[in-house]
PDB file of N, CA and C in Angstrom:
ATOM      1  N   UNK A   1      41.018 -50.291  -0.613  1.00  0.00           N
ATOM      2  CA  UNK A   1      42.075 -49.329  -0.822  1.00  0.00           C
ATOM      3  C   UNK A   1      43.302 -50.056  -1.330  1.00  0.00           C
ATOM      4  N   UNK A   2      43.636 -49.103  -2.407  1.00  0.00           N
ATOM      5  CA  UNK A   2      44.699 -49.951  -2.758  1.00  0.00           C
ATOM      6  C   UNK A   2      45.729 -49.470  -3.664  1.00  0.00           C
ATOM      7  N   UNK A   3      46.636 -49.713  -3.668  1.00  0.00           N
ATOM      8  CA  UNK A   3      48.063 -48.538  -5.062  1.00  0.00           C
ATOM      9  C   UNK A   3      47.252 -49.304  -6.506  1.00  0.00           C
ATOM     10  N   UNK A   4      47.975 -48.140  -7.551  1.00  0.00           N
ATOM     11  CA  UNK A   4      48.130 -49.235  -9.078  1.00  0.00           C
ATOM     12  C   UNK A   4      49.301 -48.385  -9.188  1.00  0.00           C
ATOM     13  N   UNK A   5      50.023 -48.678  -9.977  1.00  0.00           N
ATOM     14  CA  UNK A   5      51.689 -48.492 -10.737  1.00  0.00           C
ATOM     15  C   UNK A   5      51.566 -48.563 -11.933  1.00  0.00           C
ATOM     16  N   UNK A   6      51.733 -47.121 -12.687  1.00  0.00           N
ATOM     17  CA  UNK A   6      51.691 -46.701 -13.762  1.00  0.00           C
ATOM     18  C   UNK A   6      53.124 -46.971 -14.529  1.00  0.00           C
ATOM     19  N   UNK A   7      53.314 -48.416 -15.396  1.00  0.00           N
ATOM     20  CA  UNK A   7      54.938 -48.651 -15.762  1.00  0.00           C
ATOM     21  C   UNK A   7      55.147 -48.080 -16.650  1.00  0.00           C
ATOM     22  N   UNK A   8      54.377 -46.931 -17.579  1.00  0.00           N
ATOM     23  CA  UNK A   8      54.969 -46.189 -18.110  1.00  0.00           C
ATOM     24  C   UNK A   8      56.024 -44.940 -17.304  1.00  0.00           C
ATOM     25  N   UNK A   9      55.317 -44.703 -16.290  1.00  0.00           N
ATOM     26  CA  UNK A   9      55.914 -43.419 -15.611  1.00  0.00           C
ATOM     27  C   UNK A   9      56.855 -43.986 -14.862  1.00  0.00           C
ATOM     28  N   UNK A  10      56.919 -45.405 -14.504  1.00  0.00           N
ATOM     29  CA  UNK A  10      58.004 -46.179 -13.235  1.00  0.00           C
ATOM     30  C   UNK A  10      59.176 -45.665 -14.094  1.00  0.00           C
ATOM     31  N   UNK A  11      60.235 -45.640 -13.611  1.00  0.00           N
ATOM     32  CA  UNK A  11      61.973 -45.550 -13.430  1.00  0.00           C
ATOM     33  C   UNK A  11      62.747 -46.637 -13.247  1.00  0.00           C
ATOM     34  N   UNK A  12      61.661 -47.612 -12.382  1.00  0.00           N
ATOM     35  CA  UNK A  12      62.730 -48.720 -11.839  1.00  0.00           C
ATOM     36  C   UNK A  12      63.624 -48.275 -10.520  1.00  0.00           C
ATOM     37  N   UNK A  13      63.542 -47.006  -9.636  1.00  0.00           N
ATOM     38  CA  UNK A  13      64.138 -47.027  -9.024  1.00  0.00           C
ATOM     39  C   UNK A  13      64.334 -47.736  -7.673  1.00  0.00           C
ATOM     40  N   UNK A  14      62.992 -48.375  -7.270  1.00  0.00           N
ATOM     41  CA  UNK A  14      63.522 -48.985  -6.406  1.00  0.00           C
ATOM     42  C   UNK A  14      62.815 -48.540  -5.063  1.00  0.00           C
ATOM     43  N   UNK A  15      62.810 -46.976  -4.584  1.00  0.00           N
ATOM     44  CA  UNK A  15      62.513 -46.718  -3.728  1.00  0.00           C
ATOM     45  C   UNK A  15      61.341 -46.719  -3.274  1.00  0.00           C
ATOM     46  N   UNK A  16      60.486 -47.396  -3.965  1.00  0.00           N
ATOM     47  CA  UNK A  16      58.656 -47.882  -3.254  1.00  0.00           C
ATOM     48  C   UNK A  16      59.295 -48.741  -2.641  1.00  0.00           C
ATOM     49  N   UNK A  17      59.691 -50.078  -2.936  1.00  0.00           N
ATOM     50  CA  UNK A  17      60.088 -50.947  -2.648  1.00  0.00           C
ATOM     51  C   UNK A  17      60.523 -50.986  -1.482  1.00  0.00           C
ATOM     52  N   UNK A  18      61.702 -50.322  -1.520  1.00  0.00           N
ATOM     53  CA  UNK A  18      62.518 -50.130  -0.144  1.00  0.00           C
ATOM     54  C   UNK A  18      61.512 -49.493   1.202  1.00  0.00           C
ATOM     55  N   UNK A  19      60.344 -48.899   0.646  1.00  0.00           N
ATOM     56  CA  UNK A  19      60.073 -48.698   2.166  1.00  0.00           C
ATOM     57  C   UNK A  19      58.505 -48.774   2.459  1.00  0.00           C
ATOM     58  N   UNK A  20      58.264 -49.847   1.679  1.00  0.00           N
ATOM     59  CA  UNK A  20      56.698 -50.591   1.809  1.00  0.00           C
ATOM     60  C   UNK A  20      57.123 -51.546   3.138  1.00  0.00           C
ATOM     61  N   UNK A  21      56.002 -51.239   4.199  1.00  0.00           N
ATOM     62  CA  UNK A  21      56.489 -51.699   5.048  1.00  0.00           C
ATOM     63  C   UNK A  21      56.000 -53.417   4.852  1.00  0.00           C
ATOM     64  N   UNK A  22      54.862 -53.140   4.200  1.00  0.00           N
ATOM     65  CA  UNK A  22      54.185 -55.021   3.982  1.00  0.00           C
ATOM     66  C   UNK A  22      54.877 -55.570   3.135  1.00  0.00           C
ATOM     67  N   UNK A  23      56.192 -55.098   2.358  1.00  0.00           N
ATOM     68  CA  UNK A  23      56.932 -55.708   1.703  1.00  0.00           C
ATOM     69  C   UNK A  23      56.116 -56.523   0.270  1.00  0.00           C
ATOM     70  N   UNK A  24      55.233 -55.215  -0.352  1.00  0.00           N
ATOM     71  CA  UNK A  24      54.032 -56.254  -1.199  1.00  0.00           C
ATOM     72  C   UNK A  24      54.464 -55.601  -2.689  1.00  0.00           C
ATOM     73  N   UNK A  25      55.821 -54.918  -2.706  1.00  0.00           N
ATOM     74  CA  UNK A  25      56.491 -54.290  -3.753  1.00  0.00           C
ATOM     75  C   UNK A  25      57.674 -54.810  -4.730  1.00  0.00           C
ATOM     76  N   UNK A  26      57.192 -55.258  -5.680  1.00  0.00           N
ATOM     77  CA  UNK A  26      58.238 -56.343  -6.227  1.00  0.00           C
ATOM     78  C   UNK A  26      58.939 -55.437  -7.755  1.00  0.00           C
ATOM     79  N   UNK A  27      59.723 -56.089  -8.204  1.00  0.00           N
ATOM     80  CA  UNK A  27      60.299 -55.676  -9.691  1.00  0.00           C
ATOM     81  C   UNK A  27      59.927 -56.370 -10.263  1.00  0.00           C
ATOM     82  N   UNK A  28      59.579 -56.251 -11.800  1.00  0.00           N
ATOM     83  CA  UNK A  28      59.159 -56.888 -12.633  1.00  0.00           C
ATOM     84  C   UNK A  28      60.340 -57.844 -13.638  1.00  0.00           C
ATOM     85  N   UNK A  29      60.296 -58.471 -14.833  1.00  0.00           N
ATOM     86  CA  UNK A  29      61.145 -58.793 -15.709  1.00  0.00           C
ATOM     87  C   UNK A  29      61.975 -57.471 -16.170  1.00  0.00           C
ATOM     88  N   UNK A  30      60.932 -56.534 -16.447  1.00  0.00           N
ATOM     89  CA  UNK A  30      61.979 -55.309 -16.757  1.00  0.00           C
ATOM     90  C   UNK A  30      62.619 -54.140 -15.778  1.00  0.00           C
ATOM     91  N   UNK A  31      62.539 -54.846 -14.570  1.00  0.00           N
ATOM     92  CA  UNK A  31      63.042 -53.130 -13.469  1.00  0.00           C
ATOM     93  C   UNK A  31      62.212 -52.833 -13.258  1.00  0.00           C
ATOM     94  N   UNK A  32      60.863 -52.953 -13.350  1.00  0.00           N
ATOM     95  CA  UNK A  32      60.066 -52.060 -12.801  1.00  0.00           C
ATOM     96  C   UNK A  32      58.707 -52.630 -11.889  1.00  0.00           C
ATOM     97  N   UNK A  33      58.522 -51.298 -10.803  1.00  0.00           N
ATOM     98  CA  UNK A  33      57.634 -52.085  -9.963  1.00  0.00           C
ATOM     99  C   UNK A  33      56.602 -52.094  -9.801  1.00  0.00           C
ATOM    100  N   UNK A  34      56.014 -53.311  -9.375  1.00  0.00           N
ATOM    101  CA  UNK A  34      54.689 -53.791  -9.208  1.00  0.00           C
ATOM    102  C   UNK A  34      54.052 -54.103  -7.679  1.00  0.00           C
ATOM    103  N   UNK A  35      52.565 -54.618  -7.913  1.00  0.00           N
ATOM    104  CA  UNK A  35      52.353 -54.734  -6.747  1.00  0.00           C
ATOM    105  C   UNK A  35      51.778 -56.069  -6.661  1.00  0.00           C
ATOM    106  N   UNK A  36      52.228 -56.952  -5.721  1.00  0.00           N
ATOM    107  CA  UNK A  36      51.900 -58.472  -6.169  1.00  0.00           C
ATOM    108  C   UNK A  36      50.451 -58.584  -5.239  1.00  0.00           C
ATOM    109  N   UNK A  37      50.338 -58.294  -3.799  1.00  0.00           N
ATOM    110  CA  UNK A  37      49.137 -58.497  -3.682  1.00  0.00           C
ATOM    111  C   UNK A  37      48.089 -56.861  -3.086  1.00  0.00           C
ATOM    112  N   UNK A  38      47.497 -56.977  -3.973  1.00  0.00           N
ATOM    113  CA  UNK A  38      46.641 -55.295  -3.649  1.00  0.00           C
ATOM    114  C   UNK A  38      46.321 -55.355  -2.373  1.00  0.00           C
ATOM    115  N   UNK A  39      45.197 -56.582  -2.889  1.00  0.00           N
ATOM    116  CA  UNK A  39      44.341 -56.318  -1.229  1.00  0.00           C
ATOM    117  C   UNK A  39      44.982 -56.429  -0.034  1.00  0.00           C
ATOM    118  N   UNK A  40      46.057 -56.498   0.066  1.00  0.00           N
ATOM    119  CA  UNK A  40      46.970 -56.731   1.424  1.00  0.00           C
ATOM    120  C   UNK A  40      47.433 -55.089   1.811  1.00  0.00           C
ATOM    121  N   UNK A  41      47.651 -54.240   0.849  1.00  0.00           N
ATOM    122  CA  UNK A  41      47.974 -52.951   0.393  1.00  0.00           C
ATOM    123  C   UNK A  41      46.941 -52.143   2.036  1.00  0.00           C
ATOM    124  N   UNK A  42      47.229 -51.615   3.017  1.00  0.00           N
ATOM    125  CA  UNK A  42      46.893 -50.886   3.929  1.00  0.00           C
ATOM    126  C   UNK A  42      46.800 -49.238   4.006  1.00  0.00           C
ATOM    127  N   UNK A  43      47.290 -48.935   2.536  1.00  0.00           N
ATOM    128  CA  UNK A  43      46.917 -47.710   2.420  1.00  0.00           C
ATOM    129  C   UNK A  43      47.742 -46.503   3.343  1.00  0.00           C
ATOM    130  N   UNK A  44      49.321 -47.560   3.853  1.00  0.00           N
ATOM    131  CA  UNK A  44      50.229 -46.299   4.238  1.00  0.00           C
ATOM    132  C   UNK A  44      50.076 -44.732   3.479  1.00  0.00           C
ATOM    133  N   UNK A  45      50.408 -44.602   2.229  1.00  0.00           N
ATOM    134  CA  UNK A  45      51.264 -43.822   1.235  1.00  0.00           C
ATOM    135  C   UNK A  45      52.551 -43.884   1.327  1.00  0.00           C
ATOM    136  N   UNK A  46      53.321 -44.637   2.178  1.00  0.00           N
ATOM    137  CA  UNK A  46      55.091 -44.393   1.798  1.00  0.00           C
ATOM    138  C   UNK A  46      55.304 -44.456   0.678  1.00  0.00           C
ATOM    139  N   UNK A  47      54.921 -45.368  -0.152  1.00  0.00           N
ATOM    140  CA  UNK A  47      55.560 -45.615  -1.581  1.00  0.00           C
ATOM    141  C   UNK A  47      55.169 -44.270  -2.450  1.00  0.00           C
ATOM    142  N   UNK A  48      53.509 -43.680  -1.829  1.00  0.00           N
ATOM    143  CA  UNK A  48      53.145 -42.529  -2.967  1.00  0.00           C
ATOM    144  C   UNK A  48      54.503 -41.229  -2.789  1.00  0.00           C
ATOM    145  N   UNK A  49      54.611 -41.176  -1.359  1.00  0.00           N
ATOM    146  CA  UNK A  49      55.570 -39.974  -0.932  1.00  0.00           C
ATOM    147  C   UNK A  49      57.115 -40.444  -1.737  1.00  0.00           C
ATOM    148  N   UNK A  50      57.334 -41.873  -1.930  1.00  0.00           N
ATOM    149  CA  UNK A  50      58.624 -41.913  -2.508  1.00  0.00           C
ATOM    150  C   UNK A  50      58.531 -41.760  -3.771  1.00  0.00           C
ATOM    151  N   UNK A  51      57.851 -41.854  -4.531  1.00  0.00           N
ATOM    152  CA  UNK A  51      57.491 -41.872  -5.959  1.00  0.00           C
ATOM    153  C   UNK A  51      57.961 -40.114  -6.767  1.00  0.00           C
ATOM    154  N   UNK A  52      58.876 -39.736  -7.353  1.00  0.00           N
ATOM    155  CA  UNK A  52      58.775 -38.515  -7.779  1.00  0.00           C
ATOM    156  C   UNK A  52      58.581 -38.430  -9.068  1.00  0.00           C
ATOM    157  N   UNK A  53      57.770 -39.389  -9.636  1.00  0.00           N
ATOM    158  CA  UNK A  53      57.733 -39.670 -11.390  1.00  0.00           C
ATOM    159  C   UNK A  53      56.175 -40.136 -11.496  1.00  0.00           C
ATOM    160  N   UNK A  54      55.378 -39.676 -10.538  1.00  0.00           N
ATOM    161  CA  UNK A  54      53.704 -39.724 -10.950  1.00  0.00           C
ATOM    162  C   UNK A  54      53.701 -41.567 -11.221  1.00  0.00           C
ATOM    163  N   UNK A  55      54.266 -41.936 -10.926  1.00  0.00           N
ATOM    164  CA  UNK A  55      53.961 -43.776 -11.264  1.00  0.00           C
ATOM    165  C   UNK A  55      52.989 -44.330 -10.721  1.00  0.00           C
ATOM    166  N   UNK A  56      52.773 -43.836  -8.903  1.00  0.00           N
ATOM    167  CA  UNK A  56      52.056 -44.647  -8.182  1.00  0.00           C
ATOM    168  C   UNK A  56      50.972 -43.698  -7.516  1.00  0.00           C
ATOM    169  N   UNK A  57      49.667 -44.536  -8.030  1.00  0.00           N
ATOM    170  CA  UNK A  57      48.280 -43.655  -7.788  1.00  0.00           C
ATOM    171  C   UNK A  57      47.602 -44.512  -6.619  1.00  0.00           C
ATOM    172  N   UNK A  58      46.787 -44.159  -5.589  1.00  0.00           N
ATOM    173  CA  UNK A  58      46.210 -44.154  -4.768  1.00  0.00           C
ATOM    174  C   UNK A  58      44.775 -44.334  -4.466  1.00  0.00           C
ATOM    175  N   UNK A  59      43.994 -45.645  -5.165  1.00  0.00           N
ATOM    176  CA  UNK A  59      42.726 -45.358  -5.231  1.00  0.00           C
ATOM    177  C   UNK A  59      42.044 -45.005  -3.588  1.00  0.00           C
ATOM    178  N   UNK A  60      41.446 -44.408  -3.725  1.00  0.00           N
ATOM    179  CA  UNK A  60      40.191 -43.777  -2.353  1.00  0.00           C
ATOM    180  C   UNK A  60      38.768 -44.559  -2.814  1.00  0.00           C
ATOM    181  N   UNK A  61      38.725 -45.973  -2.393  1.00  0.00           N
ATOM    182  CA  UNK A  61      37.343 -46.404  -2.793  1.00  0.00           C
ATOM    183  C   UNK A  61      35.948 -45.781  -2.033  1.00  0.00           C
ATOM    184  N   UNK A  62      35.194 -46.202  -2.526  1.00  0.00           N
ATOM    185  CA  UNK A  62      33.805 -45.515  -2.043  1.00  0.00           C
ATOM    186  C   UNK A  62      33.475 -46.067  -0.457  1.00  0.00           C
ATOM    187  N   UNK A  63      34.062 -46.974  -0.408  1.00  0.00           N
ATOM    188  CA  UNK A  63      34.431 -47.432   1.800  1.00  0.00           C
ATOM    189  C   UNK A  63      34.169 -45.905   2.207  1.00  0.00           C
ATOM    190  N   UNK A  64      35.700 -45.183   1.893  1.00  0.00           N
ATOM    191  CA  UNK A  64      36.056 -43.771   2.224  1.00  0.00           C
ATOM    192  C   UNK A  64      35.210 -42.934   1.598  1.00  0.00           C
ATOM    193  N   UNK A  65      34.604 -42.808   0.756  1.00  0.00           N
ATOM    194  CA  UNK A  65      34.173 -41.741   0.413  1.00  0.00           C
ATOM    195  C   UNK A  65      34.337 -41.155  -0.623  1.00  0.00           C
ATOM    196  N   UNK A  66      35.609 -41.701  -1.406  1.00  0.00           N
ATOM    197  CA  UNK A  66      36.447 -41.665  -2.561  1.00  0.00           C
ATOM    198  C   UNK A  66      35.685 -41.533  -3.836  1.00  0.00           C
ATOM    199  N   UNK A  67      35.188 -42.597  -4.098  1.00  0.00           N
ATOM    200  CA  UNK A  67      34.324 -42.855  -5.225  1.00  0.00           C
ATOM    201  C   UNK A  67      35.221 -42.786  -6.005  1.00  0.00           C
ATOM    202  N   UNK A  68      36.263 -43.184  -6.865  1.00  0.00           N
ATOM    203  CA  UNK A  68      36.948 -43.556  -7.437  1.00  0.00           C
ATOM    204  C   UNK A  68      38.145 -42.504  -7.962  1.00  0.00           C
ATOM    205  N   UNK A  69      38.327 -41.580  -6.898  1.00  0.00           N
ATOM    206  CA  UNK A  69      39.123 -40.331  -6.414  1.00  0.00           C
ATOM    207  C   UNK A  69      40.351 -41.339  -6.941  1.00  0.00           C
ATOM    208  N   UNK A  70      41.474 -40.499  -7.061  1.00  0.00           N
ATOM    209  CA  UNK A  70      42.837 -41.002  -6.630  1.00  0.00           C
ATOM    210  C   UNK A  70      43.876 -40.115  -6.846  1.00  0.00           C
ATOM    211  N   UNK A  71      44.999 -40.807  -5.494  1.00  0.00           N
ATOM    212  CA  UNK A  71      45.761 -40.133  -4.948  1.00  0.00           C
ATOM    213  C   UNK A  71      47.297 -39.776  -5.313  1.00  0.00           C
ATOM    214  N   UNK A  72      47.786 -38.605  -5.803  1.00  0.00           N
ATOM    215  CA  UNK A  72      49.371 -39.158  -5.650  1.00  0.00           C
ATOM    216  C   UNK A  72      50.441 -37.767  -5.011  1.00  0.00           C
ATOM    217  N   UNK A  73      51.055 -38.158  -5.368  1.00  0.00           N
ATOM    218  CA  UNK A  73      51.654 -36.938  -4.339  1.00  0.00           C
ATOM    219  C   UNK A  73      53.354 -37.007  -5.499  1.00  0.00           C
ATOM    220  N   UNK A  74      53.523 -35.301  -5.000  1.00  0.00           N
ATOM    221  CA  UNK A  74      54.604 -34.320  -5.733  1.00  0.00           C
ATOM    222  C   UNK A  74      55.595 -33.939  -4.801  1.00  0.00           C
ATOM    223  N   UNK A  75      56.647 -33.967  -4.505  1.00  0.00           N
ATOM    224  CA  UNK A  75      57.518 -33.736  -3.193  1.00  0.00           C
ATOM    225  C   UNK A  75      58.649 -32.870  -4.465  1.00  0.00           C
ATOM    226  N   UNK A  76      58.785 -31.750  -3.558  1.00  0.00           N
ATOM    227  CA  UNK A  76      59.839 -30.593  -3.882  1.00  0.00           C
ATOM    228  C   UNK A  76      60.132 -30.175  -2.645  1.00  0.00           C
ATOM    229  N   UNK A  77      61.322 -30.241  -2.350  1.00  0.00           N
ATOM    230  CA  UNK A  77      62.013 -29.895  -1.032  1.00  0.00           C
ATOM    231  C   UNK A  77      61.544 -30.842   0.107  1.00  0.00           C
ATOM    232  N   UNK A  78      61.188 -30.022   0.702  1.00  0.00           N
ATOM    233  CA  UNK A  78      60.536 -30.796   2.094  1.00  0.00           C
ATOM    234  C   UNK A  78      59.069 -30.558   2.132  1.00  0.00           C
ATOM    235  N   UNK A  79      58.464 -29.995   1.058  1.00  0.00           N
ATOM    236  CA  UNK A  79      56.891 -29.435   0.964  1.00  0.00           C
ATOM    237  C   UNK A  79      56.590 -30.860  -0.144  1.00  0.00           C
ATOM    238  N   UNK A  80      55.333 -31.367   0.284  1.00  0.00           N
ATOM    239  CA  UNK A  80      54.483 -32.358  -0.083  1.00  0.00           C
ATOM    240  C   UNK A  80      53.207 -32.055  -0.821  1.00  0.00           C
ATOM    241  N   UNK A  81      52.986 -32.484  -2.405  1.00  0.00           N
ATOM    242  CA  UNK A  81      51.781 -31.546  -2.925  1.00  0.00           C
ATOM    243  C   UNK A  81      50.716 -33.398  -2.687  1.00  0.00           C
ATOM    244  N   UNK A  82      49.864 -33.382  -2.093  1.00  0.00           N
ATOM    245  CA  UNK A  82      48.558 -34.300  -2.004  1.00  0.00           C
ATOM    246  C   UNK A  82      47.900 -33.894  -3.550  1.00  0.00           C
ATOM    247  N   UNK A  83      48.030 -34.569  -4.440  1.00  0.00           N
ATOM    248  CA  UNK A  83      46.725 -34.211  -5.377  1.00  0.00           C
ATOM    249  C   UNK A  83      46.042 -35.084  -5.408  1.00  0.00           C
ATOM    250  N   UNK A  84      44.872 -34.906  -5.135  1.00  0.00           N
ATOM    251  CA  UNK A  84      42.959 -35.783  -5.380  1.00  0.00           C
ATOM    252  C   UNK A  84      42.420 -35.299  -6.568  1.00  0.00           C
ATOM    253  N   UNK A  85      42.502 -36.443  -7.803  1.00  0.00           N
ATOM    254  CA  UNK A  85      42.123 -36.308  -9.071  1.00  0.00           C
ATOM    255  C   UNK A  85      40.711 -37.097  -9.021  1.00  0.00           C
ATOM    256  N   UNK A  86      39.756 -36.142  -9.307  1.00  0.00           N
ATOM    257  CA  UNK A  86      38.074 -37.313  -9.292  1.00  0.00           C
ATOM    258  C   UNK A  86      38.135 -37.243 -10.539  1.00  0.00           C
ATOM    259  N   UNK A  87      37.466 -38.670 -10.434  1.00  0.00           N
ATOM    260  CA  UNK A  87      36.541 -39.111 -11.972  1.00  0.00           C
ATOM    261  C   UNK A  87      36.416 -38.039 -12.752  1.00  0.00           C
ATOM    262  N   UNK A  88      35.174 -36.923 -12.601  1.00  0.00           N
ATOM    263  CA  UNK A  88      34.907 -35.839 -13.601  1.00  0.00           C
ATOM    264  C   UNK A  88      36.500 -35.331 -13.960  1.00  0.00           C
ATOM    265  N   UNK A  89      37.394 -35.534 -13.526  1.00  0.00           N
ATOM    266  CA  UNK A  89      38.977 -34.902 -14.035  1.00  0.00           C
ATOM    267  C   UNK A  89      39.487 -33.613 -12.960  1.00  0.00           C
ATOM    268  N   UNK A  90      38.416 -33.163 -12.244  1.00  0.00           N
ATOM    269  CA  UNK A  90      38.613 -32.063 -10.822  1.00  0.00           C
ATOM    270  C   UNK A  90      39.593 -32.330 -10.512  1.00  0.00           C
ATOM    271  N   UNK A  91      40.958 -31.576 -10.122  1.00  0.00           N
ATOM    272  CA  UNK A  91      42.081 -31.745  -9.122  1.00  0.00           C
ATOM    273  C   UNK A  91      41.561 -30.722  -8.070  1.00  0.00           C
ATOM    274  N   UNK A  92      42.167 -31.455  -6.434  1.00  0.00           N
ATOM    275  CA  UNK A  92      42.412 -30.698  -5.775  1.00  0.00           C
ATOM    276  C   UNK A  92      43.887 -30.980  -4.685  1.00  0.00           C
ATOM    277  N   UNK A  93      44.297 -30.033  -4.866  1.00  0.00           N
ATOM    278  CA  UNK A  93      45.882 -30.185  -4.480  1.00  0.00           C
ATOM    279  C   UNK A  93      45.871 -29.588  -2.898  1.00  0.00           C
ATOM    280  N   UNK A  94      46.695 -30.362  -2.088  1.00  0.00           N
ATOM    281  CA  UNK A  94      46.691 -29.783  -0.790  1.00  0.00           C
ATOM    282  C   UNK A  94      48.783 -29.820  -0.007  1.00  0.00           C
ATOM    283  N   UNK A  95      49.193 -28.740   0.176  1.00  0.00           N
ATOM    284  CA  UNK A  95      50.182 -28.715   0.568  1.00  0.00           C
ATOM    285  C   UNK A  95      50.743 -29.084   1.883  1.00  0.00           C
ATOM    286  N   UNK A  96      51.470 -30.323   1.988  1.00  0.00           N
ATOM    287  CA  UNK A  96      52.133 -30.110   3.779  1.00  0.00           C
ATOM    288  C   UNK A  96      53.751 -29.840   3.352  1.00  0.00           C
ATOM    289  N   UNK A  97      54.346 -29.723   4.534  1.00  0.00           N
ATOM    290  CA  UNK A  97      55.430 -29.319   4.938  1.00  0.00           C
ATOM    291  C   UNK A  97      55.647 -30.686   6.102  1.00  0.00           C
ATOM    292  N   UNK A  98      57.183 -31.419   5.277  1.00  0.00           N
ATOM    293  CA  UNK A  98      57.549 -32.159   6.211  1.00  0.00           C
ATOM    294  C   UNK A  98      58.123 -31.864   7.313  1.00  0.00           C
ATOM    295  N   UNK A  99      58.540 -30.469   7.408  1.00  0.00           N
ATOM    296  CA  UNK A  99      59.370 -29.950   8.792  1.00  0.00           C
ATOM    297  C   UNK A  99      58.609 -29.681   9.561  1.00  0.00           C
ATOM    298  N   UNK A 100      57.262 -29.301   9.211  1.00  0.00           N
ATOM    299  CA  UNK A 100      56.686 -28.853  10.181  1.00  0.00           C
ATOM    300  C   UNK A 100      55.644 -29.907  11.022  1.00  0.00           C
ATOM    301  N   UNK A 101      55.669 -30.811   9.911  1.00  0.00           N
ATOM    302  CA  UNK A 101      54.333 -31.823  10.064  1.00  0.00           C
ATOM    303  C   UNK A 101      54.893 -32.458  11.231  1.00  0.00           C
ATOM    304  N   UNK A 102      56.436 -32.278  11.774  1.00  0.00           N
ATOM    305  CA  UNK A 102      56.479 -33.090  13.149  1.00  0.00           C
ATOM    306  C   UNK A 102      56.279 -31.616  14.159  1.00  0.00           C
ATOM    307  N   UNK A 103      55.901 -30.901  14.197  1.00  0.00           N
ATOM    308  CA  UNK A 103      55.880 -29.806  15.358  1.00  0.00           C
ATOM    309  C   UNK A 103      54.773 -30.334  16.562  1.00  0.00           C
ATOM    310  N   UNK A 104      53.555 -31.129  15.298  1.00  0.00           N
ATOM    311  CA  UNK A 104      52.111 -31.516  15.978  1.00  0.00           C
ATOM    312  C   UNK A 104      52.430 -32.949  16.818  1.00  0.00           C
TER     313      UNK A 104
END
């Protein structure tokens, strides 16, 4: 399991960075970020949830079940869109709610 970072879609802003907790989120020569070591990558999602520019995808390897699925996520308001893009090109989108997601 592991991120990739799409530097066309990066911004440079910064905020993967800031809240990767393994600290495995670096800037590049040009502003923009990378990931220096994958396999160290634990498969939080903080960085996917900070991402609002589609940059950072989420592979789901076949470990999980994935088969070369991947993950990224859309945040508008406090509602969270999960999209799982498979291989054949299938989306399936799943909605949470951060206000509520602490009730549980």
């Amino acid at each position: 399991m592991s991120i990739k970072i799409d530097l066309k879609n990066c911004i440079g802003c910064g905020k993967c960075i800031e809240v990767c907790p393994g600290n495995l989120l670096y800037k590049n020569q040009e502003g923009k970020a990378y990931i220096k070591y994958p396999s160290q990558c634990w498969g939080c999602a903080s960085c996917l949830k900070e991402c609002n520019n589609d940059a950072i995808k989420y592979f789901l390897g076949i470990d999980i079940g994935g088969r070369g699925t991947t993950l990224s996520v859309k945040k508008d308001g406090f509602n969270l869109y999960w999209v799982f893009e498979k291989p054949n090109g299938e989306r399936i989108t799943i909605k949470t709610n951060q206000k509520e997601s602490n009730n549980y």
